[in-house]
Protein backbone atom coordinates (compact mmCIF):
# COMPACT_ATOMS: atom_id res chain seq x y z
CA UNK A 1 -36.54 25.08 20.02
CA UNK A 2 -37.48 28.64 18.56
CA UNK A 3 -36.96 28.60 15.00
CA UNK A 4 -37.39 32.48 12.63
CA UNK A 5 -38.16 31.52 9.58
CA UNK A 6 -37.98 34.32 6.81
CA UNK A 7 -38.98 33.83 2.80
CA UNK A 8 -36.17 35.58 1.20
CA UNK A 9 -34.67 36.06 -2.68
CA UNK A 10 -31.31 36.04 -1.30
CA UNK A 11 -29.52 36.36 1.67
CA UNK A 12 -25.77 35.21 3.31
CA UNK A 13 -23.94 35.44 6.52
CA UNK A 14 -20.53 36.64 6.74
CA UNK A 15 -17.57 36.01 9.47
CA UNK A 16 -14.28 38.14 9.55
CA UNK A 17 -15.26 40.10 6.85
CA UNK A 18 -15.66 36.28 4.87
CA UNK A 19 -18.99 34.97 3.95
CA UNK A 20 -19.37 31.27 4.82
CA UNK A 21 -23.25 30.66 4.00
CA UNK A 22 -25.63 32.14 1.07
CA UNK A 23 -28.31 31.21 -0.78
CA UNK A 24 -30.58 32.58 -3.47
CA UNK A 25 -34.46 32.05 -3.11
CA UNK A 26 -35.29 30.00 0.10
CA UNK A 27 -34.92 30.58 3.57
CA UNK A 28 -33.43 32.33 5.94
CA UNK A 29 -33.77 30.31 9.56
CA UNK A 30 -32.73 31.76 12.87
CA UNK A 31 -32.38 28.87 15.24
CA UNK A 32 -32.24 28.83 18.98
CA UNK A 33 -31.94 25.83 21.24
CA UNK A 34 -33.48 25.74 24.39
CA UNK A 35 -32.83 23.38 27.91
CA UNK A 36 -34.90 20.70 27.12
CA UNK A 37 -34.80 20.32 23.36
CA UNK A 38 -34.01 17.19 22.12
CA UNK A 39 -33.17 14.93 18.90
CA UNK A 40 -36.66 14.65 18.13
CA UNK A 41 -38.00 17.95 18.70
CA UNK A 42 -35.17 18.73 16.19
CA UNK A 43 -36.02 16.44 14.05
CA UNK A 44 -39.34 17.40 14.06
CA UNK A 45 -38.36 21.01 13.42
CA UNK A 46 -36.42 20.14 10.32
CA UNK A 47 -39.67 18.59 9.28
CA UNK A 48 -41.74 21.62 9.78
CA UNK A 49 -39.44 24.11 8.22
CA UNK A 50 -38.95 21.57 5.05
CA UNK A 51 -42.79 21.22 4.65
CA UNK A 52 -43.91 24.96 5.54
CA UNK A 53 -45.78 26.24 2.50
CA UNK A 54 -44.80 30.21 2.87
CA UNK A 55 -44.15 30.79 -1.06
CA UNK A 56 -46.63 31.40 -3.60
CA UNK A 57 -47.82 29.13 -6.20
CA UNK A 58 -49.46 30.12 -9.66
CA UNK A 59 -52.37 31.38 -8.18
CA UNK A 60 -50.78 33.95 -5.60
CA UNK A 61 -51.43 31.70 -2.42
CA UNK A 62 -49.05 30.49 -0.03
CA UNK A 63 -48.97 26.93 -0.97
CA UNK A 64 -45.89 25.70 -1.63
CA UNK A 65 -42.80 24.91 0.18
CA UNK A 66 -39.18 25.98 -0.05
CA UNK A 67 -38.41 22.40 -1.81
CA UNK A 68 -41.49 22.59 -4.13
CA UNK A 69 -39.96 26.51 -4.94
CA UNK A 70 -36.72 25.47 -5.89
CA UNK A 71 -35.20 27.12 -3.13
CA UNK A 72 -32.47 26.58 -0.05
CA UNK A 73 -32.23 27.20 3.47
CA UNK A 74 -29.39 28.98 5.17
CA UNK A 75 -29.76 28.62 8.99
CA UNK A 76 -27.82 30.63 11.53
CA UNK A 77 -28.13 29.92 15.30
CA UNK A 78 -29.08 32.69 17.37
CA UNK A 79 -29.53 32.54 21.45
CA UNK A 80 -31.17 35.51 21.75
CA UNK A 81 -34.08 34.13 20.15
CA UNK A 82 -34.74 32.18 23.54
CA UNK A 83 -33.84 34.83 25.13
CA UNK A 84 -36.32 36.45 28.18
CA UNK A 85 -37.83 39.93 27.87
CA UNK A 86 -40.72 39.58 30.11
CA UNK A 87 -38.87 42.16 32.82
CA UNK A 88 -36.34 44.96 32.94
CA UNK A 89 -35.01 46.81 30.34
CA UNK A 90 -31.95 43.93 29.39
CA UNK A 91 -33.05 40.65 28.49
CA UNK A 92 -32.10 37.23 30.32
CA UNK A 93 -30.55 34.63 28.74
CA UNK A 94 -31.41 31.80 31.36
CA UNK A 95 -33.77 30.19 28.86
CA UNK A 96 -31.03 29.61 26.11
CA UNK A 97 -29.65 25.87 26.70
CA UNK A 98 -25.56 25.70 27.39
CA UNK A 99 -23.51 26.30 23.93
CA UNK A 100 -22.07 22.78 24.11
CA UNK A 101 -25.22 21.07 24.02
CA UNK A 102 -27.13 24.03 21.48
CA UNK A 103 -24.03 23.13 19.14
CA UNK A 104 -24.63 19.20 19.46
CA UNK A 105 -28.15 19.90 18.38
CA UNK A 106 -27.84 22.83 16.02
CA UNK A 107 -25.48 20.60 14.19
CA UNK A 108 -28.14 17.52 14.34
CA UNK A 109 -30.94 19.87 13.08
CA UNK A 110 -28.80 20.85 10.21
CA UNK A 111 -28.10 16.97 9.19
CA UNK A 112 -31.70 16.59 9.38
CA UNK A 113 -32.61 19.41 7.18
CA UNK A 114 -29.71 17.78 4.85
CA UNK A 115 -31.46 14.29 4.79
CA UNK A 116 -34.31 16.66 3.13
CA UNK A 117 -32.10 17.23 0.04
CA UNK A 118 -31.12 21.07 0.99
CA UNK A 119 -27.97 21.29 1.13
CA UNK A 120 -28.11 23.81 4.38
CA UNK A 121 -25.12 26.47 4.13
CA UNK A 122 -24.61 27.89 7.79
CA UNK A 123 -23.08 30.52 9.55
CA UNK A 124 -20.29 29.44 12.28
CA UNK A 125 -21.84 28.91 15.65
CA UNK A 126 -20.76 30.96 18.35
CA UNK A 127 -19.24 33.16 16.27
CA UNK A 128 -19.54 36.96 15.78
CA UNK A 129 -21.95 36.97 12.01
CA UNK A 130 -22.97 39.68 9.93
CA UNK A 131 -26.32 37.82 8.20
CA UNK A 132 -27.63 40.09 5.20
CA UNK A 133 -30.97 39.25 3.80
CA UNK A 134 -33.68 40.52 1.12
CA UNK A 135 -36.94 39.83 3.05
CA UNK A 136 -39.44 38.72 0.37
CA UNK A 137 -42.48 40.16 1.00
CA UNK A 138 -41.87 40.85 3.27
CA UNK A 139 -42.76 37.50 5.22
CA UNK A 140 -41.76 35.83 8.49
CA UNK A 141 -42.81 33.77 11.15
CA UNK A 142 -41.70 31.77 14.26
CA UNK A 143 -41.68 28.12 14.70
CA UNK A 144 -41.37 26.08 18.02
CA UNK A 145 -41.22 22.87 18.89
């Protein structure tokens, strides 16, 4: 599981032209599900991106998390984060589990995140999204589990 977490002040994700997720301060999270995730790596994720202290407290330092910051987390899922680059000149998407199952868990990660108190707008998975974001800081990093 590859999660792209990015601080932002605002960001949303639209569908036909329609936008079905936004948030204000918080976080924008680009998930991808690999073969071999499960509930608890999910679960575990949720965890990690709900604890992650990437916004600044009174001091300047990165030590507080998007809860603590009165902030939200939008999270879109996104394939091609798993996707293979190591060869060629077009990447291979063999490492990106099936969309049934990435659904069944992108949909479990997001109840998780929910039992957190966010509560988790989303894009609409497997669609075609149009995701729109003010990068704060700009800062952003990748999670796996």
């Amino acid at each position: 599981m590859i999660a792209l977490i990015q601080r932002v002040s605002e960001a949303s994700v639209k569908v036909e032209g329609e936008i079905v997720g936004e948030i204000n301060r918080g976080i924008l999270l680009l998930l991808a599900i690999e073969p071999g995730d499960d509930d608890k790596k999910a679960k575990r994720m949720a965890e990690r991106v709900a604890g992650y202290r990437i916004f600044e407290d009174e001091n300047g330092k990165m030590n507080l998390n998007v809860k603590q910051a009165s902030g939200d987390v939008l999270v879109v899922s996104q394939f091609t984060l798993a996707a293979d680059t190591n060869k060629g000149m077009r990447p291979s998407f063999t490492s990106a589990a099936e969309p049934e199952f990435s659904k069944a868990l992108y949909q479990y990660f997001c109840r998780q995140l929910r039992e957190h108190g966010f509560q988790v707008p989303t894009g609409i998975f497997g669609a075609d999204m149009k995701v729109t974001s003010v990068n704060d800081g700009p800062v952003t990093f990748t999670l796996t589990c």
